[in-house]
Protein backbone atom coordinates (compact mmCIF):
# COMPACT_ATOMS: atom_id res chain seq x y z
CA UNK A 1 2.09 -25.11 8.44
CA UNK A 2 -0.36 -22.47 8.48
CA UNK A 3 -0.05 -21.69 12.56
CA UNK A 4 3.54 -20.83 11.77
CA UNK A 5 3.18 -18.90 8.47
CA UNK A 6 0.57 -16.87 11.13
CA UNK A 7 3.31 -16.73 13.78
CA UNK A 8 5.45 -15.22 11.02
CA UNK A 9 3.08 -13.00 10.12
CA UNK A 10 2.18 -11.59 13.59
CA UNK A 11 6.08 -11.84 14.48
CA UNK A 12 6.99 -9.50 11.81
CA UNK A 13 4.07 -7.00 12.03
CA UNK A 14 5.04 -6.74 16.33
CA UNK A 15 8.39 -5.98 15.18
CA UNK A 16 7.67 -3.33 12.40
CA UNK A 17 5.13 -1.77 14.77
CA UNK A 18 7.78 -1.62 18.14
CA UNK A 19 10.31 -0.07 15.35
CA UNK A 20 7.92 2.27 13.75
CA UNK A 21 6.91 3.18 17.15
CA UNK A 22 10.43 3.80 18.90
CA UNK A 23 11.19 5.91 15.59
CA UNK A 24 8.35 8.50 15.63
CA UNK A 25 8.35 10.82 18.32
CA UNK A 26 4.40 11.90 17.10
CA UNK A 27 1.53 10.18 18.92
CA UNK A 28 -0.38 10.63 15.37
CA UNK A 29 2.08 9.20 12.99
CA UNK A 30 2.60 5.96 15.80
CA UNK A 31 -1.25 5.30 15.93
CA UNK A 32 -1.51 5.30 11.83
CA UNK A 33 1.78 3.30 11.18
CA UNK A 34 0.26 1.05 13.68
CA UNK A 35 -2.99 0.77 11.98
CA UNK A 36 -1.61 0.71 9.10
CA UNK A 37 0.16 -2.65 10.19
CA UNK A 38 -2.31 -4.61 11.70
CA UNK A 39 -4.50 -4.17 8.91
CA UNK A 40 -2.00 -5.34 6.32
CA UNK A 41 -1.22 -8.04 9.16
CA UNK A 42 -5.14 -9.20 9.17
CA UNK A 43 -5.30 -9.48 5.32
CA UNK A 44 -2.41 -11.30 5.17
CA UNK A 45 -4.14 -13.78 7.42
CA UNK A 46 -7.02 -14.17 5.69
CA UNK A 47 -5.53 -14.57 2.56
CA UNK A 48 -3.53 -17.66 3.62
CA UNK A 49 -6.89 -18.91 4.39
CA UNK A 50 -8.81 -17.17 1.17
CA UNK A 51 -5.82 -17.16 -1.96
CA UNK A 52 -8.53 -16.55 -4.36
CA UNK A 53 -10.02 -13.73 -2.90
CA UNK A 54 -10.06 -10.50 -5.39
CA UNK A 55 -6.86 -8.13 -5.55
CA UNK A 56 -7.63 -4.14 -5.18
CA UNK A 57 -7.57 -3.75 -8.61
CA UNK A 58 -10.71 -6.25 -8.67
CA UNK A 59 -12.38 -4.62 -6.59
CA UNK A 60 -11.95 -1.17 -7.42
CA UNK A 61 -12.76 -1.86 -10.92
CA UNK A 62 -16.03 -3.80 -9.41
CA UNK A 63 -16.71 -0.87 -7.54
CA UNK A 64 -16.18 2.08 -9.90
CA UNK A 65 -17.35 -0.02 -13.19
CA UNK A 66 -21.08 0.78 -13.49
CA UNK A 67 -19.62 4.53 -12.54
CA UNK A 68 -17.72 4.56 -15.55
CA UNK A 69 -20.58 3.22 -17.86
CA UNK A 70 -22.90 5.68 -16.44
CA UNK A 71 -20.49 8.52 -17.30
CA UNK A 72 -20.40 6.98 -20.66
């Protein structure tokens, strides 16, 4: 179940990358959109393997917390 939710995954994020890639005539723009795609490709595979891992909001509040106490 998992190896094809990963397939999936890495099926989809080839084809947005080849698109993104064929549509942008900048060498710049192509090597961000593809970063930008494998890393949301990686999490995505770690969190069918980790569903309880923190969201961003988590993390930033973990983060920036004592920040915001100290400014207090």
């Amino acid at each position: 179940m998992k190896l094809g939710s990963i397939l999936g995954i890495l099926m989809l994020a080839a084809a947005l990358m080849y698109w993104e890639w064929k549509s942008s005539k900048e060498k710049r723009a192509r090597i961000v959109s593809a970063g930008i795609t494998v890393i949301a490709a990686v999490i995505g595979i770690i969190l069918l393997f980790q569903p309880r891992l923190p969201g961003p909001t988590q993390i930033v509040k973990l983060v920036f917390g004592s920040v915001d106490q100290l400014m207090k």
